[in-house]
PDB file of N, CA and C in Angstrom:
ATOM      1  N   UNK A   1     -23.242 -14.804 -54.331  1.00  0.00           N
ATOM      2  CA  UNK A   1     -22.301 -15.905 -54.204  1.00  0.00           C
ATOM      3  C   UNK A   1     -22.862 -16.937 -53.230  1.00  0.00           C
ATOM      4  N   UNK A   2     -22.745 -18.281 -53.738  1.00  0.00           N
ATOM      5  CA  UNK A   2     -23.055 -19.534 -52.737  1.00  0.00           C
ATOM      6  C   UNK A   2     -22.235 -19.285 -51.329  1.00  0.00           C
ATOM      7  N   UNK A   3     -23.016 -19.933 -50.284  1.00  0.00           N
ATOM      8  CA  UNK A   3     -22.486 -19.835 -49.385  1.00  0.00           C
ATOM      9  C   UNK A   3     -21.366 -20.963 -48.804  1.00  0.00           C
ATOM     10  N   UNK A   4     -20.202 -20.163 -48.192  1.00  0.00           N
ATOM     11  CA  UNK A   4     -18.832 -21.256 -48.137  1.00  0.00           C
ATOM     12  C   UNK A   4     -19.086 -22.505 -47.478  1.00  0.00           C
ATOM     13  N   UNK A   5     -18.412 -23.614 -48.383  1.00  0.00           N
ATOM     14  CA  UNK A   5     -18.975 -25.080 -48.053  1.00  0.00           C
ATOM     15  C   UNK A   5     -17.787 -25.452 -47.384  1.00  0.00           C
ATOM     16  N   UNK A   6     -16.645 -24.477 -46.834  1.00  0.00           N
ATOM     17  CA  UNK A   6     -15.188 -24.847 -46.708  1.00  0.00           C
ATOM     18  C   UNK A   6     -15.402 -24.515 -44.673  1.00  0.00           C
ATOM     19  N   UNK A   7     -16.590 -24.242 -44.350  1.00  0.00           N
ATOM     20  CA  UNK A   7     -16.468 -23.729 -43.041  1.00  0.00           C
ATOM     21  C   UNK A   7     -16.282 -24.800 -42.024  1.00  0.00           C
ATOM     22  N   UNK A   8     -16.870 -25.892 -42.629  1.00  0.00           N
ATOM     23  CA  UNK A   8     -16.513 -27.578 -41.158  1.00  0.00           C
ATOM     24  C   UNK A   8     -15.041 -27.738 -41.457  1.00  0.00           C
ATOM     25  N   UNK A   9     -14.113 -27.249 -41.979  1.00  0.00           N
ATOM     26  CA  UNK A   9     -12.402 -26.617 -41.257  1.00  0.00           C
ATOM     27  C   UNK A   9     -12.036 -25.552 -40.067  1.00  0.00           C
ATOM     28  N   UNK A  10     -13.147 -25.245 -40.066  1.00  0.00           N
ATOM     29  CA  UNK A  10     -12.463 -24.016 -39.045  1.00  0.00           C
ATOM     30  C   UNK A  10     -12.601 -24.694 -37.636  1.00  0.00           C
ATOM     31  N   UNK A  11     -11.669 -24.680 -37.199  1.00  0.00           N
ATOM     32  CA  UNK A  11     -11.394 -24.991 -35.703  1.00  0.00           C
ATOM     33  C   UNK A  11     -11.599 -23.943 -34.371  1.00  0.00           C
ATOM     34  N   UNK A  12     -12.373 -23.467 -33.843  1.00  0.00           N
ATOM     35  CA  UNK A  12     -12.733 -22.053 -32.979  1.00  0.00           C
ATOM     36  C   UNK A  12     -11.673 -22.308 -31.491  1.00  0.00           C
ATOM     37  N   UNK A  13     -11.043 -23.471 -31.666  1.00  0.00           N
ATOM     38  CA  UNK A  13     -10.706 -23.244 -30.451  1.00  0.00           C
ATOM     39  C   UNK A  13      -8.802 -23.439 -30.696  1.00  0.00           C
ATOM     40  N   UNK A  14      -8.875 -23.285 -32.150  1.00  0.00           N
ATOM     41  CA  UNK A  14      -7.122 -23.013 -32.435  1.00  0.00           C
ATOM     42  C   UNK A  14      -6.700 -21.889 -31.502  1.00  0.00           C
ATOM     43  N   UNK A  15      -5.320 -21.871 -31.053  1.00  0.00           N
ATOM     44  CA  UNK A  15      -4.650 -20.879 -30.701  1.00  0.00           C
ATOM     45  C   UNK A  15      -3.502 -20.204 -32.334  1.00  0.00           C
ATOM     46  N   UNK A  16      -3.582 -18.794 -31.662  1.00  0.00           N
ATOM     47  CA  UNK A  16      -2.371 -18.698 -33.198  1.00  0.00           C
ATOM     48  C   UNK A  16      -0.996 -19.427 -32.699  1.00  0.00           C
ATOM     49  N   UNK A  17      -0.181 -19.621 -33.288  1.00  0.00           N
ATOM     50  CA  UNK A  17       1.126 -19.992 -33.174  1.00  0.00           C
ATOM     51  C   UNK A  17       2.098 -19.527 -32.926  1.00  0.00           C
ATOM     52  N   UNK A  18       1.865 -18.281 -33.190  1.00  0.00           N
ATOM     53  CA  UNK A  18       3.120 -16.973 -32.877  1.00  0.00           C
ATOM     54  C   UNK A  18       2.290 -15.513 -32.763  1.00  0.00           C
ATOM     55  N   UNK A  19       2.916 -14.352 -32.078  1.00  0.00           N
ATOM     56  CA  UNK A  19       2.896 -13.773 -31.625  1.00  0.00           C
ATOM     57  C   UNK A  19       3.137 -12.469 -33.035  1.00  0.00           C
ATOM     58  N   UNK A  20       3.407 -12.605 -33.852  1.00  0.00           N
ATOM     59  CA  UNK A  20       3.402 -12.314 -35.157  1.00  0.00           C
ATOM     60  C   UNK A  20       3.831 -13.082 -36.592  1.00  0.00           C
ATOM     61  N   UNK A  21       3.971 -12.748 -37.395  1.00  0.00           N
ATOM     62  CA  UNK A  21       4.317 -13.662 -38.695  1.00  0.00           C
ATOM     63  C   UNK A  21       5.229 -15.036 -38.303  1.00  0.00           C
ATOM     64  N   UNK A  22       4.533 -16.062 -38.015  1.00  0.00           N
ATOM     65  CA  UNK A  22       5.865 -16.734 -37.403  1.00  0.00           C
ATOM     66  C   UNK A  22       7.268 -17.549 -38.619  1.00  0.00           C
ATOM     67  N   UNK A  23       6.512 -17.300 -39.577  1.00  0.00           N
ATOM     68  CA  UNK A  23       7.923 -17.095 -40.923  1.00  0.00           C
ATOM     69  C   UNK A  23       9.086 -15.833 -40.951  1.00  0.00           C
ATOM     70  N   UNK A  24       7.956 -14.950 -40.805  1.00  0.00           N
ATOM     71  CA  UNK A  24       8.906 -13.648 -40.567  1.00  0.00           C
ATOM     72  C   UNK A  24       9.621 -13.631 -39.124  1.00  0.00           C
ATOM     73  N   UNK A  25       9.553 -14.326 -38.608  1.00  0.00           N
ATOM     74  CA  UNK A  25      10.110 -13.556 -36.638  1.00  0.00           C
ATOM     75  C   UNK A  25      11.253 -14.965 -37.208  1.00  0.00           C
ATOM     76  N   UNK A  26      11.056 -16.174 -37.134  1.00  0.00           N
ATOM     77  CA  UNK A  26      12.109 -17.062 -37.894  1.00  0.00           C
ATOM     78  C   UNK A  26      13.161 -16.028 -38.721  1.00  0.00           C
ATOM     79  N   UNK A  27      12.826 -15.292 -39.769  1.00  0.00           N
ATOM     80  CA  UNK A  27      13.806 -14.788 -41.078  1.00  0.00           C
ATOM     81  C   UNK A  27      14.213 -13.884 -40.506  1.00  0.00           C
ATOM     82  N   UNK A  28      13.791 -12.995 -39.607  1.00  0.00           N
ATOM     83  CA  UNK A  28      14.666 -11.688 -39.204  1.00  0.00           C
ATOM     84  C   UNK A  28      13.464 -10.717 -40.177  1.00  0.00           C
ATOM     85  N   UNK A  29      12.264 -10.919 -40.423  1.00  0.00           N
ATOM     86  CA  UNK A  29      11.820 -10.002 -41.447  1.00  0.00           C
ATOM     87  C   UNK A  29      10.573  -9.334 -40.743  1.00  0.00           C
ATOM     88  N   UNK A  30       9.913  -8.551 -41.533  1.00  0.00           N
ATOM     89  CA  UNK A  30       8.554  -7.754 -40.607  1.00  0.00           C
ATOM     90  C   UNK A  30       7.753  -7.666 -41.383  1.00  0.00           C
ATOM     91  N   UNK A  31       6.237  -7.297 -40.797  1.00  0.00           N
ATOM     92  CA  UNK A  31       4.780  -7.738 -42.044  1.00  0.00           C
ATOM     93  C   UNK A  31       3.967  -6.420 -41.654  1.00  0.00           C
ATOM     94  N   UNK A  32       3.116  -6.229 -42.298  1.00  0.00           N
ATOM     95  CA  UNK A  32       1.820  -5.097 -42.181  1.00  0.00           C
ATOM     96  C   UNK A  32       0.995  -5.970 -40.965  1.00  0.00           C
ATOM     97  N   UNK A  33       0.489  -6.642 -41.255  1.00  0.00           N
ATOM     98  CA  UNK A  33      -0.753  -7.858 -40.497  1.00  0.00           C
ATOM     99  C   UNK A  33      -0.276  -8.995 -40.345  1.00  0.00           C
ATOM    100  N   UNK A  34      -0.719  -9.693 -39.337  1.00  0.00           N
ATOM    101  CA  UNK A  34      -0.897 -11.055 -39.890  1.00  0.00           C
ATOM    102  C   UNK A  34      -2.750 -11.598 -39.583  1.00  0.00           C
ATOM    103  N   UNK A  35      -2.562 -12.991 -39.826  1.00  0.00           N
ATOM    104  CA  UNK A  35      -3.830 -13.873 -40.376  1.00  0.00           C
ATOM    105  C   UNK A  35      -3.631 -14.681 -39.339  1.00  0.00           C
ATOM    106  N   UNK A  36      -4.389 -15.419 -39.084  1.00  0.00           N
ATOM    107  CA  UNK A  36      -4.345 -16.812 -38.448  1.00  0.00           C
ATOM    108  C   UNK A  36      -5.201 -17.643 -39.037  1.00  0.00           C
ATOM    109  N   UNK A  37      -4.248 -18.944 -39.705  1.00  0.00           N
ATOM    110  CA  UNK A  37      -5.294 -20.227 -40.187  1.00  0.00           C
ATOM    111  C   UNK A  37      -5.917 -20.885 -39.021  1.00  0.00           C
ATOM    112  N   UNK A  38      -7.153 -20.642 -39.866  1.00  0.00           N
ATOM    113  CA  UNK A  38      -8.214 -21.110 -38.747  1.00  0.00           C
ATOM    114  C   UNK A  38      -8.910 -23.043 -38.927  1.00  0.00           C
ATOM    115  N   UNK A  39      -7.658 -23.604 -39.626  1.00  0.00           N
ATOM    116  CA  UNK A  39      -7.884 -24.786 -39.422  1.00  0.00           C
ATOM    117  C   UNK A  39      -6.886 -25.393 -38.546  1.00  0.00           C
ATOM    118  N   UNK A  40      -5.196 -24.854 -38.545  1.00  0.00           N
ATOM    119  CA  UNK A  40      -4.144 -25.122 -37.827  1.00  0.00           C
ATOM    120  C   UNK A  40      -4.072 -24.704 -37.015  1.00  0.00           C
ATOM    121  N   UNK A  41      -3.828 -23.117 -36.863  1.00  0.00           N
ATOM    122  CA  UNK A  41      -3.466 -21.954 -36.173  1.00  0.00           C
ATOM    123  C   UNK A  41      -1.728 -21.219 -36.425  1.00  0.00           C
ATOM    124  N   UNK A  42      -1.426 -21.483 -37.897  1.00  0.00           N
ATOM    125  CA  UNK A  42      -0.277 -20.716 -38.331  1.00  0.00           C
ATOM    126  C   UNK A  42      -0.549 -19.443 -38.316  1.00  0.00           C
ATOM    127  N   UNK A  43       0.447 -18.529 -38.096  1.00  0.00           N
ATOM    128  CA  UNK A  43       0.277 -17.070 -37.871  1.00  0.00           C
ATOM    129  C   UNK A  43       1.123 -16.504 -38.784  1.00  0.00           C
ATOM    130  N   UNK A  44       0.779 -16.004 -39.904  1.00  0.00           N
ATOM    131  CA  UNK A  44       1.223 -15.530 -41.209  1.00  0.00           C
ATOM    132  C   UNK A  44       0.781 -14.109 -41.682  1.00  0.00           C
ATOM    133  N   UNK A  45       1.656 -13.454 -42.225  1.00  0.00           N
ATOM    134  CA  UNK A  45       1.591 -11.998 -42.936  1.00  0.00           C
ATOM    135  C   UNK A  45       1.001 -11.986 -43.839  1.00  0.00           C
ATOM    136  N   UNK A  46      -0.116 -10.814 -44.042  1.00  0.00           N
ATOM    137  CA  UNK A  46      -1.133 -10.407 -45.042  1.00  0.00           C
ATOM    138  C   UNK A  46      -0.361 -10.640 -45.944  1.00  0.00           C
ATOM    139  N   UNK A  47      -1.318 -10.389 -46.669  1.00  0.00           N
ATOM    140  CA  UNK A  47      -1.087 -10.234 -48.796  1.00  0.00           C
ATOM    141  C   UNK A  47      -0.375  -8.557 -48.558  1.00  0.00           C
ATOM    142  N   UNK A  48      -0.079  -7.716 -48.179  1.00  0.00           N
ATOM    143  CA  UNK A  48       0.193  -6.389 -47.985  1.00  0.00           C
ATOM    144  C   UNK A  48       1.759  -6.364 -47.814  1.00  0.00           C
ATOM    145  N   UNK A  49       2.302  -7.476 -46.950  1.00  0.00           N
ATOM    146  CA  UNK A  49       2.903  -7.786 -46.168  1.00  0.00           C
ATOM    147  C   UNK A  49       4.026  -8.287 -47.295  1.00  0.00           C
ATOM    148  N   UNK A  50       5.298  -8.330 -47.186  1.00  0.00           N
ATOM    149  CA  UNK A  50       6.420  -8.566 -48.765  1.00  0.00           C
ATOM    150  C   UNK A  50       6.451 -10.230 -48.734  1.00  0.00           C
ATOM    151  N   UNK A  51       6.403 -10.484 -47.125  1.00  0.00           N
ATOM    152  CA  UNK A  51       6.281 -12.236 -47.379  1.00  0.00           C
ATOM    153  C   UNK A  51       4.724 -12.991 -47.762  1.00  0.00           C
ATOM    154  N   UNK A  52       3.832 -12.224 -47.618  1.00  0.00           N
ATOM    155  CA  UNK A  52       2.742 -13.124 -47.571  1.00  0.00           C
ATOM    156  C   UNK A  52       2.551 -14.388 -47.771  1.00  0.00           C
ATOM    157  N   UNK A  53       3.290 -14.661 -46.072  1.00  0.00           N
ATOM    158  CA  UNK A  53       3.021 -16.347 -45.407  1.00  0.00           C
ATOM    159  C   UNK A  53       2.119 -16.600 -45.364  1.00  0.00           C
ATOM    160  N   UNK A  54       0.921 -16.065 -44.989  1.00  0.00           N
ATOM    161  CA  UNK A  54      -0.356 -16.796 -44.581  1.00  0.00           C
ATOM    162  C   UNK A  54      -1.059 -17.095 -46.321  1.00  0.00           C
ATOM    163  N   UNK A  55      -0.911 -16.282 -47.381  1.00  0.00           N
ATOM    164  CA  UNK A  55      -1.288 -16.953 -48.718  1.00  0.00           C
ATOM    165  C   UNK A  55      -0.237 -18.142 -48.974  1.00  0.00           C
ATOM    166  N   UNK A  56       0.960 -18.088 -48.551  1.00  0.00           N
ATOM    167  CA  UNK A  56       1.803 -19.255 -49.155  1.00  0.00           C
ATOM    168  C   UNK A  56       1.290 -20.561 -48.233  1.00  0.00           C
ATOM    169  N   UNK A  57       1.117 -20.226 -47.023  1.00  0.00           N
ATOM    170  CA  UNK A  57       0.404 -21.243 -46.355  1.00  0.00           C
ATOM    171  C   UNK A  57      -0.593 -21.887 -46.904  1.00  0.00           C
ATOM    172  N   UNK A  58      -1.333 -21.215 -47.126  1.00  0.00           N
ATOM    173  CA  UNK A  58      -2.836 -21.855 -47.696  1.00  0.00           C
ATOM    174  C   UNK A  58      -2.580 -22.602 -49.065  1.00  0.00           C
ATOM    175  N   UNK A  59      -1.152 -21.964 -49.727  1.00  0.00           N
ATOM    176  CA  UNK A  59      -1.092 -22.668 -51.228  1.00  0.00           C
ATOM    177  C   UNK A  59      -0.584 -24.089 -50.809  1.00  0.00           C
ATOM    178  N   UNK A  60       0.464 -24.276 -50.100  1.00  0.00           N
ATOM    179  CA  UNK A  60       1.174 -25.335 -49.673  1.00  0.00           C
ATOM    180  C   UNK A  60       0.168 -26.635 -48.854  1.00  0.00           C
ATOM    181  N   UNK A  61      -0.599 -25.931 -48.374  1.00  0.00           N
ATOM    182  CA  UNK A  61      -1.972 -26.918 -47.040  1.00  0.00           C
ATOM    183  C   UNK A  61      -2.996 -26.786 -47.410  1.00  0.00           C
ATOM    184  N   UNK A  62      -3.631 -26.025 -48.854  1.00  0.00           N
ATOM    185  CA  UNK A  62      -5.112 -25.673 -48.621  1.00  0.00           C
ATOM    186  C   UNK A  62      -5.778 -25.459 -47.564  1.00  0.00           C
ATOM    187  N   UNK A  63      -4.893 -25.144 -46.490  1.00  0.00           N
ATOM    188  CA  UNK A  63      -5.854 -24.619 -45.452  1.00  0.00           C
ATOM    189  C   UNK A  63      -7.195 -23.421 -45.788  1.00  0.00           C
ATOM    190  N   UNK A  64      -8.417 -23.797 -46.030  1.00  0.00           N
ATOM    191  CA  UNK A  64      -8.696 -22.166 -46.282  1.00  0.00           C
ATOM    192  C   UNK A  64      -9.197 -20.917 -46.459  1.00  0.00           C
ATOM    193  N   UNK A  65      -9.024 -21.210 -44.578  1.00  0.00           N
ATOM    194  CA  UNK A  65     -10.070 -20.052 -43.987  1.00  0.00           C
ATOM    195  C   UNK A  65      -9.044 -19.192 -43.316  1.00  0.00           C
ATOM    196  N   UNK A  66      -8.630 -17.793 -43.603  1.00  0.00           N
ATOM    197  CA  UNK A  66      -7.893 -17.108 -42.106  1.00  0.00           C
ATOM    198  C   UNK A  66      -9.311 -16.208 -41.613  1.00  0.00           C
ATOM    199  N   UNK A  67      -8.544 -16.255 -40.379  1.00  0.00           N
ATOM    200  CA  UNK A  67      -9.112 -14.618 -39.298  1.00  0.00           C
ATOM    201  C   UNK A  67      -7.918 -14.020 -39.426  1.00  0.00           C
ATOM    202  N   UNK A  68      -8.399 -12.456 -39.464  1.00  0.00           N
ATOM    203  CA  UNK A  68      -7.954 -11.598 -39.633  1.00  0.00           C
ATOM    204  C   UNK A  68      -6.742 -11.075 -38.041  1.00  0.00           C
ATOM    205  N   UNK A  69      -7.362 -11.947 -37.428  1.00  0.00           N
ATOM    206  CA  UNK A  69      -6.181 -12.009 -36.040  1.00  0.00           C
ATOM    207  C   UNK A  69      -5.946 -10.689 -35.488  1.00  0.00           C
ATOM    208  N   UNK A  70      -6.852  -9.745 -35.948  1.00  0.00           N
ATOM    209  CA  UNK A  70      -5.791  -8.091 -35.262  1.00  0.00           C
ATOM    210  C   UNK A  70      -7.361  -7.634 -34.193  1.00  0.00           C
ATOM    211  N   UNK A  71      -6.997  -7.235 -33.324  1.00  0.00           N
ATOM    212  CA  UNK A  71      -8.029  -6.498 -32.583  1.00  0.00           C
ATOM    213  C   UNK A  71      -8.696  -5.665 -33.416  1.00  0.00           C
ATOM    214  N   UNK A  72     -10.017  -5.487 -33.110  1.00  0.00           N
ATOM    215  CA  UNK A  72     -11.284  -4.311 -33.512  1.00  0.00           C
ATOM    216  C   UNK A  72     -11.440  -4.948 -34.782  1.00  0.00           C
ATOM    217  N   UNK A  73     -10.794  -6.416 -35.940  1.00  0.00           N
ATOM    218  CA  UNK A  73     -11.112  -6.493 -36.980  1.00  0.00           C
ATOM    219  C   UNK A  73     -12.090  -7.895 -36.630  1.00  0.00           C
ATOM    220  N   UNK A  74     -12.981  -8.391 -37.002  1.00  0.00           N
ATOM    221  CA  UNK A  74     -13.897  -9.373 -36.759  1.00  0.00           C
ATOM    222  C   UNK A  74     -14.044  -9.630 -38.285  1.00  0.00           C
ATOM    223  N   UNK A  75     -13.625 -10.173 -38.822  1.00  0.00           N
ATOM    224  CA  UNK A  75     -13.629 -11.069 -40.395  1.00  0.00           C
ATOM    225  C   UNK A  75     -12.806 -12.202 -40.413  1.00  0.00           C
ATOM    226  N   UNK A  76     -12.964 -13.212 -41.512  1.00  0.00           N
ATOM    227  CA  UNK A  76     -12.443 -14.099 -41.930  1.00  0.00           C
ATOM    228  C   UNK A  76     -12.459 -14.329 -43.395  1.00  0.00           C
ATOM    229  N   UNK A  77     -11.945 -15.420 -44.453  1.00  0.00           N
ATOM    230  CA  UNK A  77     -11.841 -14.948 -45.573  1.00  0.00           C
ATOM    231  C   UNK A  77     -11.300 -16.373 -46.122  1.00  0.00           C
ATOM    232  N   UNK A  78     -12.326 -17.256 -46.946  1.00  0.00           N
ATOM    233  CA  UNK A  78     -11.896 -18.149 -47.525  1.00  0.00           C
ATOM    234  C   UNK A  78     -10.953 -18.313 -48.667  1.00  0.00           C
ATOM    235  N   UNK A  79      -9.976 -18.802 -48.687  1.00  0.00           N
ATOM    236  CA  UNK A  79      -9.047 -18.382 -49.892  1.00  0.00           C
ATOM    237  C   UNK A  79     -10.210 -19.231 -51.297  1.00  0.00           C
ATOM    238  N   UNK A  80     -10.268 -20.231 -51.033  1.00  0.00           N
ATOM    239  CA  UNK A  80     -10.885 -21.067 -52.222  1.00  0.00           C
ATOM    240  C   UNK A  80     -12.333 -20.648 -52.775  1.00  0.00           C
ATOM    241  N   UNK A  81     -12.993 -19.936 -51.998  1.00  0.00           N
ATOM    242  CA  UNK A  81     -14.080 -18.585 -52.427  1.00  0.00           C
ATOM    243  C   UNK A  81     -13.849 -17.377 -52.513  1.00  0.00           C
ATOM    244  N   UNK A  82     -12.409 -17.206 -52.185  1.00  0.00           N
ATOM    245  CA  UNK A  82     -12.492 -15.801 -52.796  1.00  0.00           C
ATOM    246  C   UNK A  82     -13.283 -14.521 -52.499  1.00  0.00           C
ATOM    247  N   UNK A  83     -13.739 -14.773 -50.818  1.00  0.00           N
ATOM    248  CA  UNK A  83     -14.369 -13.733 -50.193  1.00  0.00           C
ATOM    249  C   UNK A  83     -14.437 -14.136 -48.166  1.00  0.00           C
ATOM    250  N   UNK A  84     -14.992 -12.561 -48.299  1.00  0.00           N
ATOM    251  CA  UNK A  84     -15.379 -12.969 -46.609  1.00  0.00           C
ATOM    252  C   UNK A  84     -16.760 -14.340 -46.573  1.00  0.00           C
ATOM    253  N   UNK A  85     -16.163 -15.042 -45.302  1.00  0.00           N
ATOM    254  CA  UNK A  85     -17.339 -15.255 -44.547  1.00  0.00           C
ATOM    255  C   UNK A  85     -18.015 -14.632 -43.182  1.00  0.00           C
TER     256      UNK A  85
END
């Protein structure tokens, strides 16, 4: 696979936005993970997760790069390639 042409979005010095799913802590609801968009810094629930904010995010903003946001995990994951970077 070509290598992601979507990476001059990522911002390294975003903070996340919330402290977990910040759709879910709003709704009263709870997630497996969350993501952090790494062009904004929205803090959204995996694909695992029943809301998966951080994919609805990216549909709504094309934002679309997350980090994986959880300790000991070091990945990121372009939605519009369809893999890690």
């Amino acid at each position: 696979m070509a290598e992601c042409t979507h990476k001059n979005q990522i911002n390294e010095n975003i903070e996340s936005q919330a402290d977990g799913c910040k759709t879910c802590l709003a709704e009263g609801g709870s997630w497996v993970a969350v993501r952090k968009c790494m062009t904004c810094g929205y803090t959204g629930c995996c694909d695992s997760s029943a809301g998966q904010h951080a994919r609805k995010h990216f549909e709504e903003t094309k934002h679309p790069i997350i980090d994986a946001n959880t300790p000991g995990d070091n990945w990121r994951w372009c939605y519009i390639d369809n893999d890690y970077i």
